[in-house]
Protein backbone atom coordinates (compact mmCIF):
# COMPACT_ATOMS: atom_id res chain seq x y z
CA UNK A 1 314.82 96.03 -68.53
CA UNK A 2 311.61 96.32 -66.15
CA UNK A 3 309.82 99.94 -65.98
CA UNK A 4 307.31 100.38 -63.22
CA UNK A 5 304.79 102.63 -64.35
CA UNK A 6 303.10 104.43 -61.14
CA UNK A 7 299.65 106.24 -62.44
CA UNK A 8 297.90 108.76 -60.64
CA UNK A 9 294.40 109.43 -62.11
CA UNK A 10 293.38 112.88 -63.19
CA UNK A 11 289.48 113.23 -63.59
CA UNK A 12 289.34 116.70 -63.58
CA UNK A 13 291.63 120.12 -63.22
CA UNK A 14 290.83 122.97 -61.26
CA UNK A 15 292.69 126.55 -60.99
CA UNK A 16 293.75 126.94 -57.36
CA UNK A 17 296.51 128.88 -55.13
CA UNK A 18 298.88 125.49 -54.40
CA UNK A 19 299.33 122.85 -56.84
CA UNK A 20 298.63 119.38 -55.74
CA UNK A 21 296.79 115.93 -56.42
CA UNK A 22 293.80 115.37 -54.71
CA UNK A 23 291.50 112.52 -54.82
CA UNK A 24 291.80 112.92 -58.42
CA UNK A 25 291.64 116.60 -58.87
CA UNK A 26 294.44 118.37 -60.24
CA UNK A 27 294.57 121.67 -58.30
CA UNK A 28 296.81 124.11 -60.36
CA UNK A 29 298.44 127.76 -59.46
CA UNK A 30 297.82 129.65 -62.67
CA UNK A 31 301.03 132.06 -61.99
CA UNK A 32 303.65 129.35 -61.21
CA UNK A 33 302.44 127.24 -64.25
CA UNK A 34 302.96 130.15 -66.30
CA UNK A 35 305.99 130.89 -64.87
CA UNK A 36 307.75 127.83 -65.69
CA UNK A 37 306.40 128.02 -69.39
CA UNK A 38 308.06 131.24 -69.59
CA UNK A 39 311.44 130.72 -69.58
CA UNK A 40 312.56 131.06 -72.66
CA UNK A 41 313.12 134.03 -74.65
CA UNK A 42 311.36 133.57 -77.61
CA UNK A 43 307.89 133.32 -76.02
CA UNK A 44 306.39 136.64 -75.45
CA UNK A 45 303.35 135.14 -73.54
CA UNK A 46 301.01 132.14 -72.25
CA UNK A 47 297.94 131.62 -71.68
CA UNK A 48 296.37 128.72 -69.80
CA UNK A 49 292.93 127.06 -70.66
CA UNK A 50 291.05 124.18 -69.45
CA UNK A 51 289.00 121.65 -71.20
CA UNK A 52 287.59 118.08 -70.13
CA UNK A 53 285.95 115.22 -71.67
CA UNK A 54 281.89 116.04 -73.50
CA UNK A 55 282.82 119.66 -73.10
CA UNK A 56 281.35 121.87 -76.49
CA UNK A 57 284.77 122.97 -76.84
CA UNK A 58 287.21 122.89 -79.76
CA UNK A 59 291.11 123.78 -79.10
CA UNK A 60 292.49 124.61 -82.52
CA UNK A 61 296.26 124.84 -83.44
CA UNK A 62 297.37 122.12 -81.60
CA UNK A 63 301.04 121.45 -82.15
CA UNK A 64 301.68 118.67 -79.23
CA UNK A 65 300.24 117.06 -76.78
CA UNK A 66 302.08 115.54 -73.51
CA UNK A 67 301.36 113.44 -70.79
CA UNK A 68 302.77 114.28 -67.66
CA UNK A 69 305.65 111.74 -66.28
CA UNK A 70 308.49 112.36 -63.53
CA UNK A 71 311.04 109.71 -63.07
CA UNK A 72 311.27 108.53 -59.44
CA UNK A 73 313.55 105.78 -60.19
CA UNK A 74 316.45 104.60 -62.36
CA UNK A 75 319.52 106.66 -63.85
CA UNK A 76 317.83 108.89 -66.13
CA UNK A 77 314.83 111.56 -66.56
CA UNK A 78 311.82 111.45 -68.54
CA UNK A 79 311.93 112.84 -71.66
CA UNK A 80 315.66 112.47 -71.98
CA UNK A 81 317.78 114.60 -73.81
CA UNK A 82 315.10 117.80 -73.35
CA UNK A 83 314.81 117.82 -69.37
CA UNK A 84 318.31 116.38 -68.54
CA UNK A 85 321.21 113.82 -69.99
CA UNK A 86 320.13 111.57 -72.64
CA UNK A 87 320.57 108.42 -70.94
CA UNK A 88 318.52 105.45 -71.54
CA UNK A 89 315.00 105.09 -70.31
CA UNK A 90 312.88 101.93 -70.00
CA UNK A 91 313.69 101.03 -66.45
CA UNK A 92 313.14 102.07 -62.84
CA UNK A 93 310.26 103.86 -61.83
CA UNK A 94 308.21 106.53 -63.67
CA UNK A 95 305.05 108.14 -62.01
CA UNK A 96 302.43 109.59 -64.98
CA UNK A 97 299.50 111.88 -64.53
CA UNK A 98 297.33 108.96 -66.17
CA UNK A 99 294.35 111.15 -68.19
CA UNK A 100 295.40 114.31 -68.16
CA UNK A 101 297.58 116.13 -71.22
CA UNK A 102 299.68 119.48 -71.46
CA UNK A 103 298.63 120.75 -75.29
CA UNK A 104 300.39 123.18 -77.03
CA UNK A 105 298.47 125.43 -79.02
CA UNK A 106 300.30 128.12 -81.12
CA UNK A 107 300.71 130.30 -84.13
CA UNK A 108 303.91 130.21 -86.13
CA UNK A 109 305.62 134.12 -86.58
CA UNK A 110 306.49 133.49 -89.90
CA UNK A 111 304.33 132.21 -93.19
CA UNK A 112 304.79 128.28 -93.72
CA UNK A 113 303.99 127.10 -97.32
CA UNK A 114 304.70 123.82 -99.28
CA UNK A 115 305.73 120.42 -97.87
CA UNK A 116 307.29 121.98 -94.72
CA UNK A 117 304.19 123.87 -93.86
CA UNK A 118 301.97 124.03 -90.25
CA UNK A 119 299.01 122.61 -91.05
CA UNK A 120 295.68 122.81 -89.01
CA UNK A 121 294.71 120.23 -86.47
CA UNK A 122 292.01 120.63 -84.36
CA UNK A 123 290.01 118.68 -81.21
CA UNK A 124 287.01 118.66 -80.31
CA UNK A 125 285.85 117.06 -76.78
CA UNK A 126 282.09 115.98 -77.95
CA UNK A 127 280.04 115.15 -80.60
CA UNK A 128 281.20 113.21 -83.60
CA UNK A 129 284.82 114.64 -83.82
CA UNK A 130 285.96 113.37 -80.62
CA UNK A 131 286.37 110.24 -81.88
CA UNK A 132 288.75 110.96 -84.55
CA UNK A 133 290.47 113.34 -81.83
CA UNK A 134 293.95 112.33 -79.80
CA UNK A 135 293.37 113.65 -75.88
CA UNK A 136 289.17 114.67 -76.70
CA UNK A 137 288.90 111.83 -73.56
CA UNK A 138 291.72 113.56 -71.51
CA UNK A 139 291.45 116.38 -69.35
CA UNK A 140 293.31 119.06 -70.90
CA UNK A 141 295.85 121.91 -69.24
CA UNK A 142 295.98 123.91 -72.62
CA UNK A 143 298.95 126.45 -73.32
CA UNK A 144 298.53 129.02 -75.77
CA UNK A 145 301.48 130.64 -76.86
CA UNK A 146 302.68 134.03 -78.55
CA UNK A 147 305.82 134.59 -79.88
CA UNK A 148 308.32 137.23 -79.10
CA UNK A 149 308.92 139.95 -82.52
CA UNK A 150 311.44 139.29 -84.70
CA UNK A 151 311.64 135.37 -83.88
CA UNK A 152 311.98 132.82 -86.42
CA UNK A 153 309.80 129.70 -86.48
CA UNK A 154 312.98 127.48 -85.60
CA UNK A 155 313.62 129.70 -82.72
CA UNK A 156 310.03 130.09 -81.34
CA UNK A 157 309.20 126.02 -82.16
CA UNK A 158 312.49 125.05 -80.06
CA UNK A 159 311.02 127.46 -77.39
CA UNK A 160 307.50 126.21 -77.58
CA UNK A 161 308.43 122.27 -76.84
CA UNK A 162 310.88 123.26 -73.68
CA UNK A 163 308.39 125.26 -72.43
CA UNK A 164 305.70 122.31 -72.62
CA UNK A 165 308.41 119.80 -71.32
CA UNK A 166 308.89 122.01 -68.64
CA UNK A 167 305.07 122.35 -67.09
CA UNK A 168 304.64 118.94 -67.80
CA UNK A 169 308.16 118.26 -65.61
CA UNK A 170 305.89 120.74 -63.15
CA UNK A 171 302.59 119.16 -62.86
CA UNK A 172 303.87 115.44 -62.50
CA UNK A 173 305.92 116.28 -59.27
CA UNK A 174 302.80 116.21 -57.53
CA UNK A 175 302.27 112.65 -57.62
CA UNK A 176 305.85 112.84 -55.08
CA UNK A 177 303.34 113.06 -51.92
CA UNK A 178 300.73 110.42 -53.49
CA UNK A 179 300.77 106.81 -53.90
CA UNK A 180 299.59 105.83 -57.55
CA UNK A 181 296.15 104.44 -57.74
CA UNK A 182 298.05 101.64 -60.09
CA UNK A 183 301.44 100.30 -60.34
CA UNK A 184 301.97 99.01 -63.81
CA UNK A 185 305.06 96.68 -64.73
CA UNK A 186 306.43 96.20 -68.28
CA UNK A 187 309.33 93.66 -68.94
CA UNK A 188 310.07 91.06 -71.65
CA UNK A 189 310.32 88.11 -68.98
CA UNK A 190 311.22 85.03 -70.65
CA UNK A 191 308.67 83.20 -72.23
CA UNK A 192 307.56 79.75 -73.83
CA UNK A 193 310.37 79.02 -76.72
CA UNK A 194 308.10 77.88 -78.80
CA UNK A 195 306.20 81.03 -79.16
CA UNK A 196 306.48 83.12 -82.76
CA UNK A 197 308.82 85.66 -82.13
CA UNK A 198 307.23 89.42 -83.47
CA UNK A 199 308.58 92.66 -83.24
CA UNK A 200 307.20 95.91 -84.10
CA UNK A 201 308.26 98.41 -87.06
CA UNK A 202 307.77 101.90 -85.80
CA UNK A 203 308.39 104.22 -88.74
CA UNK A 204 308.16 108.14 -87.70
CA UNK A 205 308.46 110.87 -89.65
CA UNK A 206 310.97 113.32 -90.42
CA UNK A 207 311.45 116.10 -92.99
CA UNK A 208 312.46 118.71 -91.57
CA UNK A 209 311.25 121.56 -89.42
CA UNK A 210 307.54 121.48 -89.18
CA UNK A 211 307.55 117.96 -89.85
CA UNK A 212 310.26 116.03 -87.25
CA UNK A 213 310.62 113.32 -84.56
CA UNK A 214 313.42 113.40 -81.81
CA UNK A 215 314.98 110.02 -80.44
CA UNK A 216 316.27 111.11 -77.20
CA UNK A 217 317.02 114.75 -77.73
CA UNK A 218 318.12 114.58 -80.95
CA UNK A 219 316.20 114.72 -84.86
CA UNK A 220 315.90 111.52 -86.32
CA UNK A 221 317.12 112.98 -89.66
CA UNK A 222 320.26 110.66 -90.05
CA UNK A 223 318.82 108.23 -88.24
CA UNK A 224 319.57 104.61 -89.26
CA UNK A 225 317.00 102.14 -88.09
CA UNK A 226 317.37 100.91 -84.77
CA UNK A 227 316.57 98.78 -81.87
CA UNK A 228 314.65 100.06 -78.79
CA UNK A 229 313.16 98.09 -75.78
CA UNK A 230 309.65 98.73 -75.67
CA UNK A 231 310.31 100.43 -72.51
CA UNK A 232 312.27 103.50 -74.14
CA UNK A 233 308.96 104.14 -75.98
CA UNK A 234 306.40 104.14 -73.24
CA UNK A 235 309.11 106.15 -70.93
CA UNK A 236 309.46 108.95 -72.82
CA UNK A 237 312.40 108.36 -75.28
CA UNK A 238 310.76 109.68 -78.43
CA UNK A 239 309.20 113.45 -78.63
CA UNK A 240 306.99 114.83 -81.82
CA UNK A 241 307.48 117.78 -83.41
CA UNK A 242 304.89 117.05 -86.71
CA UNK A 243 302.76 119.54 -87.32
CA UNK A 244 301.59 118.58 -90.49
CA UNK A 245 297.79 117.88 -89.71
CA UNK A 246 297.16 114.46 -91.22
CA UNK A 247 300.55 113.06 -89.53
CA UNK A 248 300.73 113.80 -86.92
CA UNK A 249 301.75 111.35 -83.70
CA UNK A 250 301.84 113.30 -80.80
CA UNK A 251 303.96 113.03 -77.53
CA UNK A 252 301.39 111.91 -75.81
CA UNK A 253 300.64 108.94 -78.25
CA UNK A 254 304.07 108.07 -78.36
CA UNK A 255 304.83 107.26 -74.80
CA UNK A 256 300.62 105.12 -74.95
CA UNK A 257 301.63 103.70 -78.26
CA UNK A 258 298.86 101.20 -78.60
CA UNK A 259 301.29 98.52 -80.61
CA UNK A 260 303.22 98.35 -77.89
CA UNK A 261 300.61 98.11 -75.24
CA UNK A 262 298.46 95.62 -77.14
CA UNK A 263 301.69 93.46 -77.95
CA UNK A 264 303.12 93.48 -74.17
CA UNK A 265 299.42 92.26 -73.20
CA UNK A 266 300.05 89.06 -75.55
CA UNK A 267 303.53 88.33 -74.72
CA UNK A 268 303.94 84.81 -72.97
CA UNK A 269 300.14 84.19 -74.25
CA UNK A 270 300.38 83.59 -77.43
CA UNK A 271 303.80 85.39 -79.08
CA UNK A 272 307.05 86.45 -78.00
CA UNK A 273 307.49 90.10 -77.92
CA UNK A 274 310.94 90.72 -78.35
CA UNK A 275 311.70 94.37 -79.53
CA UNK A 276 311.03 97.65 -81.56
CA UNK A 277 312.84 98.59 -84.55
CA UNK A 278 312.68 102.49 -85.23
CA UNK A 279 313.33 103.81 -88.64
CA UNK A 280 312.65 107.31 -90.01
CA UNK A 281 310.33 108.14 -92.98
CA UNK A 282 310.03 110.05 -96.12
CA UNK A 283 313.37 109.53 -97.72
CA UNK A 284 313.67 111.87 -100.67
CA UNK A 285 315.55 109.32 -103.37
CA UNK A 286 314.29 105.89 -103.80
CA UNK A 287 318.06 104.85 -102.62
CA UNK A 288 317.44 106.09 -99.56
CA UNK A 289 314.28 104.37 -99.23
CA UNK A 290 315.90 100.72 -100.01
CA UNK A 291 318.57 101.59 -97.71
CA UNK A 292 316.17 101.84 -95.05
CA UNK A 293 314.24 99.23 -96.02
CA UNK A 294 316.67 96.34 -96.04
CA UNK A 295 318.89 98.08 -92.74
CA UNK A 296 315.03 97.21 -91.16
CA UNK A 297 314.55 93.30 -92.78
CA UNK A 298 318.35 92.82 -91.43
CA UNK A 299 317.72 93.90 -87.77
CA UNK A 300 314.45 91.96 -87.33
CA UNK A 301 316.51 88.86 -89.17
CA UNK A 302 319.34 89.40 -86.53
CA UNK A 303 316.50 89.13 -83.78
CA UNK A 304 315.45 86.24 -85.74
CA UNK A 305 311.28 86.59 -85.59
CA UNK A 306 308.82 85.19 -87.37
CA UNK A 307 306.66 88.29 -87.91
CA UNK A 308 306.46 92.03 -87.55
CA UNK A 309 303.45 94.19 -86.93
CA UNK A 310 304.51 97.60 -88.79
CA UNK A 311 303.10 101.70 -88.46
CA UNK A 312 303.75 104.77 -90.02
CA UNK A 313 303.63 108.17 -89.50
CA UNK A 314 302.77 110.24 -92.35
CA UNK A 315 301.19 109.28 -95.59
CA UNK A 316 301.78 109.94 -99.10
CA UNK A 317 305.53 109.85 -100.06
CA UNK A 318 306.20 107.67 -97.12
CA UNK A 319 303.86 104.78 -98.22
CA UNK A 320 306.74 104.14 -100.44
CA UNK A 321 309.26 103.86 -97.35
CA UNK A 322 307.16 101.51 -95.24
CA UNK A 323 306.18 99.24 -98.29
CA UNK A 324 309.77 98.62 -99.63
CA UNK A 325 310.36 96.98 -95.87
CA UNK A 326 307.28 95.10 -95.96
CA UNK A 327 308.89 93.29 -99.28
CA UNK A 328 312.03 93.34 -97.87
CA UNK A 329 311.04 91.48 -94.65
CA UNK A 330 308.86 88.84 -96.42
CA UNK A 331 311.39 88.46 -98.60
CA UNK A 332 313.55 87.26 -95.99
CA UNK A 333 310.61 84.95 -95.02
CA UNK A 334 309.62 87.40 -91.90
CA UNK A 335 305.88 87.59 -92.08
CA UNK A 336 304.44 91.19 -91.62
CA UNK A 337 301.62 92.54 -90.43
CA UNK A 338 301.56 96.19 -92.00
CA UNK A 339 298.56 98.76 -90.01
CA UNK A 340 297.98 101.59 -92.54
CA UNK A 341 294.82 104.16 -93.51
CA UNK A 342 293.33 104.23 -96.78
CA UNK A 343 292.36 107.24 -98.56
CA UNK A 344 289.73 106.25 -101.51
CA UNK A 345 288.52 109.90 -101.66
CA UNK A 346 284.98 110.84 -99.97
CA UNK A 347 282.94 108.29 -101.98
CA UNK A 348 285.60 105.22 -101.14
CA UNK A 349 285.65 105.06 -105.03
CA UNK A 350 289.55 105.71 -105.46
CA UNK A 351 292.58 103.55 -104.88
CA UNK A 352 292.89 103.31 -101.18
CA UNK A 353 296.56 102.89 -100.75
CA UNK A 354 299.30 105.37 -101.70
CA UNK A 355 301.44 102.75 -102.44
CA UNK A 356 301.39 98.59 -102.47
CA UNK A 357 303.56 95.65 -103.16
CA UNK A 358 302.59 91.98 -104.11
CA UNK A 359 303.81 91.03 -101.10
CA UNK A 360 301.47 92.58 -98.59
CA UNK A 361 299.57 90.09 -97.66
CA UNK A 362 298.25 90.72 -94.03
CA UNK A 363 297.28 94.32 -94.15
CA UNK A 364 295.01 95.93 -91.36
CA UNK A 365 293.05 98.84 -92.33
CA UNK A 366 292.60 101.67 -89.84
CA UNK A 367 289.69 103.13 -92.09
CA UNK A 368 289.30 105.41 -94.62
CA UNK A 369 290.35 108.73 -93.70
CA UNK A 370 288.98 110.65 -96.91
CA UNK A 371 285.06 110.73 -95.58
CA UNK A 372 283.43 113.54 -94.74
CA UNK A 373 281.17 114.10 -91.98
CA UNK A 374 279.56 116.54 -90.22
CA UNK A 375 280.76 118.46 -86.68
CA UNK A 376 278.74 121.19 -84.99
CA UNK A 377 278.93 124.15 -83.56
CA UNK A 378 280.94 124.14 -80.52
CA UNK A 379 280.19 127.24 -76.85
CA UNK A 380 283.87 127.54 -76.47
CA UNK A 381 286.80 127.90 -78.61
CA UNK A 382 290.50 127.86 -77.12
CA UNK A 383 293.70 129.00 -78.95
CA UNK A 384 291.98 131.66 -81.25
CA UNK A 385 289.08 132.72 -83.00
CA UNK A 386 289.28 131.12 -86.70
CA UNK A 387 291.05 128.88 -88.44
CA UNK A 388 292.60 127.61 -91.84
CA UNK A 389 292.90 124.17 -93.16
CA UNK A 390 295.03 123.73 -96.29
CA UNK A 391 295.13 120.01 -96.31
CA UNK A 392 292.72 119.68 -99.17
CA UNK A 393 292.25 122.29 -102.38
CA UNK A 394 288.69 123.47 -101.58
CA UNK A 395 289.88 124.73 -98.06
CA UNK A 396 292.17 128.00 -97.62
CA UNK A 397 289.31 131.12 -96.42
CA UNK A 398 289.79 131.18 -92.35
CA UNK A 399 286.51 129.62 -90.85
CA UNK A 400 285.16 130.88 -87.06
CA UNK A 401 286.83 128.12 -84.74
CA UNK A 402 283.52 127.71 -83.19
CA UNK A 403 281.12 127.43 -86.38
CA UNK A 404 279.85 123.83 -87.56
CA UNK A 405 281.67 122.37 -90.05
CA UNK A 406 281.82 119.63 -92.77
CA UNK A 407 285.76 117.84 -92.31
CA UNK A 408 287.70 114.19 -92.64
CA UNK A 409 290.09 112.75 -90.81
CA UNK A 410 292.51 115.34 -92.26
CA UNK A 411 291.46 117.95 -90.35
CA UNK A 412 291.14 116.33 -86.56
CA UNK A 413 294.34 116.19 -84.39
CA UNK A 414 296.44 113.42 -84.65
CA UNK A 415 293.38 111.93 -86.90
CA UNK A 416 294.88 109.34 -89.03
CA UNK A 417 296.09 107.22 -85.30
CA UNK A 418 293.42 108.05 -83.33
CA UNK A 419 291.14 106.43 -86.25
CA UNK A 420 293.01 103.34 -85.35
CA UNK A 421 293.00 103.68 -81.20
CA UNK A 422 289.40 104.26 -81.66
CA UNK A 423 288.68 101.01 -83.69
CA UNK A 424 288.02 102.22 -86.94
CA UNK A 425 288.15 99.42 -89.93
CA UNK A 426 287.79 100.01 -93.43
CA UNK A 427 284.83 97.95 -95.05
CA UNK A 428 284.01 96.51 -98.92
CA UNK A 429 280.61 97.21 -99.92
């Protein structure tokens, strides 16, 4: 499979009358954006804010986050099985606003409580926040949404991600009349034989609504694990919808996954990069977990590596997922590489790790997401005026959305990755 990648810069967005690139300016018409957000019936309005990079400006409730792509070439659609047929991506020619992200920034009509609950997530385009904050370096179209009465959160969430699909669909048609600033090309070409064969283990999470991933259209709640091309992953295949704060992977880092990036820049060099394996998190019987364990160890043994660099999405419960297939794959002699974030509460004094087996060996820390530290007051606050965190026991009273605040990783958007994509490492001391 070979995937041309056209990108089209976006420094900087701008309301105007026509939409349309130019010289890296994204001109938008506020109306027709709207417009094609509003489609659906559960949405009773949108809003549309701006923010760019060093901005004092927070966007709170942040659900998702997209990055603009339009296929120009190949049999399918980007973002397949939401915006057309779910055929296969990873192939042909895809044009991507490069910097720029769609956010979705919402309420849910009906209390959430327990497991299956929204939970805060917040970004923040300067100071010291930024860094643990997905798209704080992008600049960002940002739709705020309010339901119709009478909706249920099922109805209104469906609603919510076509609707963002949608204006991202919108705003990446205008790279039709440009040629891309870059034309990027990702294949597995063959390769030196002698090179260690790797693949990489991408667990994602699923629970249930609230907390889900979709493989081409669909929720990967039965989900086996199962082999991808790289490709499929940077073109759009998988779509979050994980709004628990701490776990979330958005869109947006989905279709940049930096595993796949950094591995694809290495193949032929030194290691042969030869697939993904996707499995699903947080079973809820230990069964389960084995199941998916060993169904992992046996595809990467049928594409007969000698090592796997593994993720997750999530954390507590589904520690126990991704460590049973680190065992299982050393077991089977398949060295692994597992990238996880420890906890160690605020001191670093705890047990970092929700969960460990003897046989994880070659672990790469991402940092410790328990410390607190300090963010300040922001001018601007889009999606609301306060907020709620109820990630950790001391938080619950709604805070202004624009005061300064003491947080963790826990509380930042897509936190846990970005910590990782912004080259945090845990330390002994």
């Amino acid at each position: 499979m070979k995937l041309e990648v056209g990108k089209y810069r976006v420094r900087r967005v701008t309301f105007s009358p026509t939409t349309r690139l130019e010289a890296g300016t994204l001109h938008v018409n506020y109306d027709e954006l709207c417009s094609v957000a509003l489609q659906g019936e559960s949405i009773e309005d949108v809003s549309i804010e701006l923010a760019h990079p060093g901005e004092e400006t927070r966007i709170i409730h942040v659900l998702d986050a997209i990055e603009p792509r339009i296929k120009v070439g190949g049999s399918s659609v980007a973002f397949p099985g939401f915006l057309g047929p779910a055929r296969t991506v990873g192939e042909g020619r895809t044009n991507v606003l490069e910097g720029l992200a769609v956010l979705e920034s919402a309420q849910f009509p009906e209390p959430t409580s327990g497991i299956l609950e929204f939970n805060e997530g917040f970004i923040d385009m300067s100071g010291p926040g930024a860094a643990y904050s997905c798209c704080s370096d992008t600049a960002n179209i940002v739709l705020v949404f309010r339901p119709r009465p009478g909706i249920s959160n099922e109805e209104y969430d469906t609603a919510i991600r076509h609707a963002t699909l949608r204006a991202a669909d919108y705003l990446a048609k205008t790279t039709l009349e440009c040629e891309p600033g870059e034309l990027k090309t990702y294949e597995l070409s063959p390769v030196d034989l002698s090179l260690p064969r790797v693949a990489y283990i991408d667990q994602c999470q699923w629970q249930g609504l609230m907390v889900q991933t979709f493989l081409y259209g669909m929720p990967m709640r039965d989900l086996v694990p199962t082999l991808l091309h790289p490709n499929e992953i940077l073109d759009g295949a998988i779509v979050s919808g994980n709004y628990r704060s701490p776990m979330k992977v958005s869109t947006y880092l989905h279709c940049n996954n930096p595993v796949v990036k950094a591995l694809y820049n290495r193949h032929g060099l030194d290691l042969n990069f030869v697939g993904v394996v996707l499995c699903r998190g947080h079973f809820d019987d230990h069964r389960s977990k084995e199941r998916n364990a060993h169904y992992v160890a046996k595809l990467a043994r049928l594409l007969q590596v000698d090592g796997i660099v593994q993720t997750l999405e999530g954390t507590g419960n589904t520690f126990i997922d991704f460590m049973l297939t680190v065992q299982a794959c050393e077991r089977l002699g398949i060295k692994s590489v597992p990238i996880v974030h420890e906890h160690g509460g605020p001191n670093g004094t705890d047990w970092p790790l929700v969960d460990y087996v003897p046989e994880a060996r070659s672990i790469v820390s991402t940092g410790g997401v328990d410390r607190r530290f300090s963010v300040p007051a922001m001018k601007w606050a889009i999606g609301g005026d306060s907020l709620t965190f109820t990630t950790q026991e001391e938080w619950g009273g709604r805070i202004d959305a624009s005061s300064a605040m003491t947080v963790s990783a826990h509380e930042l958007y897509s936190g846990y990755w970005q910590m990782g994509v912004s080259g945090f490492t845990a330390r002994d001391f």
